[in-house]
C-alpha atoms as a PDB file:
ATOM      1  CA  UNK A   1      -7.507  13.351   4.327  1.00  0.00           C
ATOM      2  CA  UNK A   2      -5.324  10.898   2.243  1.00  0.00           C
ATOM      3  CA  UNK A   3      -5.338   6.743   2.368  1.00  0.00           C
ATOM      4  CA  UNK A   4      -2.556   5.676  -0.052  1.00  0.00           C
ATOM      5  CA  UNK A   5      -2.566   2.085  -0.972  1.00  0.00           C
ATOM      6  CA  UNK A   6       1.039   0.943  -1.777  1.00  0.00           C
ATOM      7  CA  UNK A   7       1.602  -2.415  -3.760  1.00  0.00           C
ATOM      8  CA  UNK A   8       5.032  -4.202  -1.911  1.00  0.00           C
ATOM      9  CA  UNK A   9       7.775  -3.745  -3.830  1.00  0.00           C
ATOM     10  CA  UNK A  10       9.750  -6.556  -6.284  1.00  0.00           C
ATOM     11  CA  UNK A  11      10.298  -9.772  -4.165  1.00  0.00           C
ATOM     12  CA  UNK A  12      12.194 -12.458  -5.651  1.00  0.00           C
ATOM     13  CA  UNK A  13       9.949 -15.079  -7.659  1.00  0.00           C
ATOM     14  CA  UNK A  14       7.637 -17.274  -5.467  1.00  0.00           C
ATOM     15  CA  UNK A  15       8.502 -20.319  -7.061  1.00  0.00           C
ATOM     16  CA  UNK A  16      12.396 -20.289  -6.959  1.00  0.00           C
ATOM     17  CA  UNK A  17      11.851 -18.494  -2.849  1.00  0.00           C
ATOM     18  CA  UNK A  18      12.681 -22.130  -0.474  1.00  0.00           C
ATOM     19  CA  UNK A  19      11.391 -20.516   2.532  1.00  0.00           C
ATOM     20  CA  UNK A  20       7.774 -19.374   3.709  1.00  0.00           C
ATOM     21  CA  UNK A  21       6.452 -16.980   1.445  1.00  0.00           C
ATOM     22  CA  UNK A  22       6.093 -14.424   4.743  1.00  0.00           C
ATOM     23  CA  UNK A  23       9.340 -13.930   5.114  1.00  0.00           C
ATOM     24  CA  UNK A  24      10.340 -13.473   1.157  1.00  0.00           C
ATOM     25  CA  UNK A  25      12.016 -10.567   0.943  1.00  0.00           C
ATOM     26  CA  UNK A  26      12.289  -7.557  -1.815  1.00  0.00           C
ATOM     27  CA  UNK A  27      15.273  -8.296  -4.341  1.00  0.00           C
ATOM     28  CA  UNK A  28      17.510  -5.166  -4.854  1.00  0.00           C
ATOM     29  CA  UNK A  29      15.046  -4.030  -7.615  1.00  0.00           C
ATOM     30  CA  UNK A  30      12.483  -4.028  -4.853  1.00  0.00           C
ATOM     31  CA  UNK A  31      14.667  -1.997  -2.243  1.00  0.00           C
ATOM     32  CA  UNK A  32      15.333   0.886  -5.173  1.00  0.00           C
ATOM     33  CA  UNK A  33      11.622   1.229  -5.686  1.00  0.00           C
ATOM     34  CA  UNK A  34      11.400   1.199  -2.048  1.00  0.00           C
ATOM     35  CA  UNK A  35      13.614   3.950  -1.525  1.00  0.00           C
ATOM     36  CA  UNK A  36      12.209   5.541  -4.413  1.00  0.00           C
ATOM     37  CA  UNK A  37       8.858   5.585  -2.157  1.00  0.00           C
ATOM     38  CA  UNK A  38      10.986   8.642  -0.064  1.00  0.00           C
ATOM     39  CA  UNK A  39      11.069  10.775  -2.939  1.00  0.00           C
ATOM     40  CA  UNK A  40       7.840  10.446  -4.133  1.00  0.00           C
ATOM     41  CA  UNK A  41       5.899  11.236  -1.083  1.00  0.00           C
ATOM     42  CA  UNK A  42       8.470  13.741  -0.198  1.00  0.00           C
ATOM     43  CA  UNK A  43       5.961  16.633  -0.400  1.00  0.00           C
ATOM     44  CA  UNK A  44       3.086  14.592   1.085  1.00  0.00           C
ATOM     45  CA  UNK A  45       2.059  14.444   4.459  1.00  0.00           C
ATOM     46  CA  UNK A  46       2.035  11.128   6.874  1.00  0.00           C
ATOM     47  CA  UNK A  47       0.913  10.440   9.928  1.00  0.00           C
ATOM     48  CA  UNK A  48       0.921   6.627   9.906  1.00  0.00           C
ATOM     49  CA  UNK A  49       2.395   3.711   8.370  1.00  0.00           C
ATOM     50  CA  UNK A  50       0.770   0.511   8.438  1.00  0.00           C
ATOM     51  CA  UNK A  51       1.736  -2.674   6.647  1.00  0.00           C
ATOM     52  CA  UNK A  52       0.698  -6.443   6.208  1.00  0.00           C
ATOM     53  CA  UNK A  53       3.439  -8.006   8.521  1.00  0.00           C
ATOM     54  CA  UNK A  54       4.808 -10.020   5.578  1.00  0.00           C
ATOM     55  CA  UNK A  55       8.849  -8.731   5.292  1.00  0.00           C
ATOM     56  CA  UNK A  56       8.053  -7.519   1.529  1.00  0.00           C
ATOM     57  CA  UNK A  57       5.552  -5.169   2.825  1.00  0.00           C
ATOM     58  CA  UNK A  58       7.481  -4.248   5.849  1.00  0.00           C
ATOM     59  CA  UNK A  59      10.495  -3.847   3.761  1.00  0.00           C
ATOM     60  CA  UNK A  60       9.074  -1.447   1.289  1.00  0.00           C
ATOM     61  CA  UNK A  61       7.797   1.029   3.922  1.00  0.00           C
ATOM     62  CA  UNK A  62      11.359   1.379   5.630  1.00  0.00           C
ATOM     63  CA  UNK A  63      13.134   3.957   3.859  1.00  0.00           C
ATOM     64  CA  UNK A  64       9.897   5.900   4.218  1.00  0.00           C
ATOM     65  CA  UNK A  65       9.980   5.312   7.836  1.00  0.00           C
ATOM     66  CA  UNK A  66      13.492   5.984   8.226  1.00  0.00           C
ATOM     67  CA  UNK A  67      13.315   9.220   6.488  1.00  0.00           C
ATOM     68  CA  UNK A  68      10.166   9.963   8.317  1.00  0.00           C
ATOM     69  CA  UNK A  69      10.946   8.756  11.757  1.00  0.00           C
ATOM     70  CA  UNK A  70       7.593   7.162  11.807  1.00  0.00           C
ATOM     71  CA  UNK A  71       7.366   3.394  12.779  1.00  0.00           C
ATOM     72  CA  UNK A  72       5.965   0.958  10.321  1.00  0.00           C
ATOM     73  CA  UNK A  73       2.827  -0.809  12.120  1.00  0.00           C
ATOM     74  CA  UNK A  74       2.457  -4.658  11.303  1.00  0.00           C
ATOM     75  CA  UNK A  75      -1.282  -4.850  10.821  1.00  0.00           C
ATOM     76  CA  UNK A  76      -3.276  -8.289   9.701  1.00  0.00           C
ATOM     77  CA  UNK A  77      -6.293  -6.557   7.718  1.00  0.00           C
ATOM     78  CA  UNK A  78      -3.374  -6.148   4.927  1.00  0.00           C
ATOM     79  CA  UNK A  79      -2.087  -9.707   4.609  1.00  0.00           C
ATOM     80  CA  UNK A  80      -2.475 -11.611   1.661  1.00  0.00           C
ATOM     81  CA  UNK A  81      -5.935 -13.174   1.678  1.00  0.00           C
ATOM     82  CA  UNK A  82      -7.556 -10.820   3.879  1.00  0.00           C
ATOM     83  CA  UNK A  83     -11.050 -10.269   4.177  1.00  0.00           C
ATOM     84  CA  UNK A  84     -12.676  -7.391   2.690  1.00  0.00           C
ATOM     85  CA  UNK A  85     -14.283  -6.170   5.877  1.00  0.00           C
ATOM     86  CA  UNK A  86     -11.589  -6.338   7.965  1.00  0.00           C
ATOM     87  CA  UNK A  87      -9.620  -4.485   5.577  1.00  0.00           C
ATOM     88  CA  UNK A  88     -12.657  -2.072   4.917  1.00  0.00           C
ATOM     89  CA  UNK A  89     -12.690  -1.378   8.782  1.00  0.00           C
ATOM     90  CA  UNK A  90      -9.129  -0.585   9.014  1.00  0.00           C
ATOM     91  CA  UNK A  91      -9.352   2.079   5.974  1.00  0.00           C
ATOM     92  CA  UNK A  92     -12.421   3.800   7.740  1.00  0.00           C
ATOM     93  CA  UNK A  93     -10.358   3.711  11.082  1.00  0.00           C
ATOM     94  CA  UNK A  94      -7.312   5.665   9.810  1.00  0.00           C
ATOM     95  CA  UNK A  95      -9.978   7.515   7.291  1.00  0.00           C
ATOM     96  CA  UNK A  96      -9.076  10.547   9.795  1.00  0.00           C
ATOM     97  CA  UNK A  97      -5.316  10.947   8.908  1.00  0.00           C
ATOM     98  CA  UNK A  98      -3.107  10.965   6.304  1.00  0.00           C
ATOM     99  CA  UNK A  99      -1.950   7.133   6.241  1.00  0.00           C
ATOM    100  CA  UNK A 100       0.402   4.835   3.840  1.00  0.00           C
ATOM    101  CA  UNK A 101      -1.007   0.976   3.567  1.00  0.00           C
ATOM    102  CA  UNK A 102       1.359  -1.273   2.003  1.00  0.00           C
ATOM    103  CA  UNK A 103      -0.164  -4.709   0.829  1.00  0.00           C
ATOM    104  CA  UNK A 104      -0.319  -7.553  -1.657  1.00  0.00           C
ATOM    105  CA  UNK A 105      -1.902  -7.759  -5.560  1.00  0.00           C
ATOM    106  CA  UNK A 106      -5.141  -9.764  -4.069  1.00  0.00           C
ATOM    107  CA  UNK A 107      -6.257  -6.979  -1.221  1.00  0.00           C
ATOM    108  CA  UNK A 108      -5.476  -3.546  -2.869  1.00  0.00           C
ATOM    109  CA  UNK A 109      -7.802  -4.502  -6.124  1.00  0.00           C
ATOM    110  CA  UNK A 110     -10.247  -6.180  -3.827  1.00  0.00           C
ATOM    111  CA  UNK A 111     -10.434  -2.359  -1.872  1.00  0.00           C
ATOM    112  CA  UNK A 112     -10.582  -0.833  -5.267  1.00  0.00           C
ATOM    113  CA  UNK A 113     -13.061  -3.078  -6.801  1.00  0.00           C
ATOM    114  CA  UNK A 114     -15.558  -1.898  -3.780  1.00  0.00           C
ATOM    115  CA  UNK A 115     -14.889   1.727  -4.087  1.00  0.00           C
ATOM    116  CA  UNK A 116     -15.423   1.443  -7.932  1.00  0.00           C
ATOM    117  CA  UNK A 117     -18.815  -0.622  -7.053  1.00  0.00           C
ATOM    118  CA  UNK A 118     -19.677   2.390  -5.265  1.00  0.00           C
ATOM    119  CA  UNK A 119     -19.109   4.952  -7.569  1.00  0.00           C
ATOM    120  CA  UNK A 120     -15.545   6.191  -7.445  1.00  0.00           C
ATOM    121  CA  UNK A 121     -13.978   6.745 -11.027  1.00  0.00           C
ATOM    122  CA  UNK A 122     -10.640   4.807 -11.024  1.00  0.00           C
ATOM    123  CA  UNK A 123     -10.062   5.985 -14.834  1.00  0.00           C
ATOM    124  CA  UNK A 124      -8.065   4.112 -16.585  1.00  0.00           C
ATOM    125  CA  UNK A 125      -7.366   1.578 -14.170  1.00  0.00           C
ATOM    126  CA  UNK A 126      -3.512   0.389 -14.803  1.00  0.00           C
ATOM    127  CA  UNK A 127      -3.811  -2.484 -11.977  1.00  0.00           C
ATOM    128  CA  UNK A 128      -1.569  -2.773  -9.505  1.00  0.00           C
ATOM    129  CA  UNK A 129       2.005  -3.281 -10.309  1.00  0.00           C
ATOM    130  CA  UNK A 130       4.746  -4.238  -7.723  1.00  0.00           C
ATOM    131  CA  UNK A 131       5.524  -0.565  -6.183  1.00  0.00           C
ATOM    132  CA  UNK A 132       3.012   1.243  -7.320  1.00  0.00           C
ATOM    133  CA  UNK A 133       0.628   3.289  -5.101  1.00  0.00           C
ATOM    134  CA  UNK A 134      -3.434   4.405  -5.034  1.00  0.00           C
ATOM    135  CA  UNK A 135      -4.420   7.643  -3.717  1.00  0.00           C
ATOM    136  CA  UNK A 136      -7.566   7.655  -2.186  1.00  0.00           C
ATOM    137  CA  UNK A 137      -8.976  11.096  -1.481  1.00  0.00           C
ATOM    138  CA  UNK A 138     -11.571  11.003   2.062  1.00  0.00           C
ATOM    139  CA  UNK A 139     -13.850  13.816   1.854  1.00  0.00           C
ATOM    140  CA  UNK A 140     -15.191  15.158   5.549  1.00  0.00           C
ATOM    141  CA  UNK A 141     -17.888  12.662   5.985  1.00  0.00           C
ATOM    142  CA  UNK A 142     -14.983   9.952   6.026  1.00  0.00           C
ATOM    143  CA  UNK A 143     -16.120   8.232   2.585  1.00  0.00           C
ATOM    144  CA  UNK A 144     -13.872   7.501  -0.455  1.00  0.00           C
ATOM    145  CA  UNK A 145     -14.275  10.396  -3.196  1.00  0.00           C
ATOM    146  CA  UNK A 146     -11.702  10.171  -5.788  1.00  0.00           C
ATOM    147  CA  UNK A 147      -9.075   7.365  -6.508  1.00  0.00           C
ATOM    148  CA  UNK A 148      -6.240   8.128  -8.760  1.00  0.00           C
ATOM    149  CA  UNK A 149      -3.033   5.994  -9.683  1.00  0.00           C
ATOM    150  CA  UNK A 150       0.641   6.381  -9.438  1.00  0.00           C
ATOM    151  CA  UNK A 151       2.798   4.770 -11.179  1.00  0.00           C
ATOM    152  CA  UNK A 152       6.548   2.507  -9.016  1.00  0.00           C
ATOM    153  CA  UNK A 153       8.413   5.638  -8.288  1.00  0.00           C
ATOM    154  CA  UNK A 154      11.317   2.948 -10.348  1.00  0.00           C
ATOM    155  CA  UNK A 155      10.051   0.414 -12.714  1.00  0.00           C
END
């Protein structure tokens, strides 16, 4: 089974946004990568989509969910500032499908930090650019094997 980690797309600056920063939303940069999200899991399977319930993240999972016809499921263990455990527990819970996570710059290096603590080889580790997505490969006693990168599907 599959966990892929997916950064939100581009959102407009958080200085210059007026309004809360949960309900910034993904400039038109942000909604190309986000359709460019369709195409590059186009030969992958998904059975769930799960998001931190900030409109950025929510945002960039909708073309995928369009095209999929799979809803996008607002989940707090992937807002900004979430706890490591909590987040932990929701990766081991969907450890049994193939799921997408979208989330925020603090949360998916926090996750990757732990698996690398733990012995998974993140090779060159690029970071975690806006749109870009983690692979994490479960092996069949639901723990995190392998972690490889991929690159916004539009930079």
């Amino acid at each position: 089974m599959t966990i892929y980690l997916v950064r939100h797309a581009k959102a407009g600056d958080r200085s210059s946004w007026s309004g809360e920063d949960f309900q910034r939303p993904l400039t038109r940069r942000g909604q190309i990568q986000a359709e460019g999200l369709v195409e590059q899991f186009s030969d992958t399977h998904v059975d769930r989509l799960l998001s931190s319930p900030y409109v950025r993240c929510m945002e960039t999972l909708v073309p995928l969910a369009s095209e999929r016809m799979i809803p996008v499921e607002p989940v707090e263990a992937l807002t900004e500032g979430a706890a490591l455990d909590d987040t932990l527990t929701l990766v081991r819970k969907h450890m049994h499908h193939d799921a997408v996570l979208c989330s925020h710059g603090d949360v998916i290096p926090m996750l990757l930090e732990h698996y690398a603590a733990r012995g998974v080889e993140l090779g060159t580790d690029p970071g975690c650019p806006k749109g870009s997505t983690w692979v994490l490969e479960v092996d069949g006693a639901h723990d995190v094997v392998e972690a490889r990168y991929l690159p916004p599907p539009v930079d």
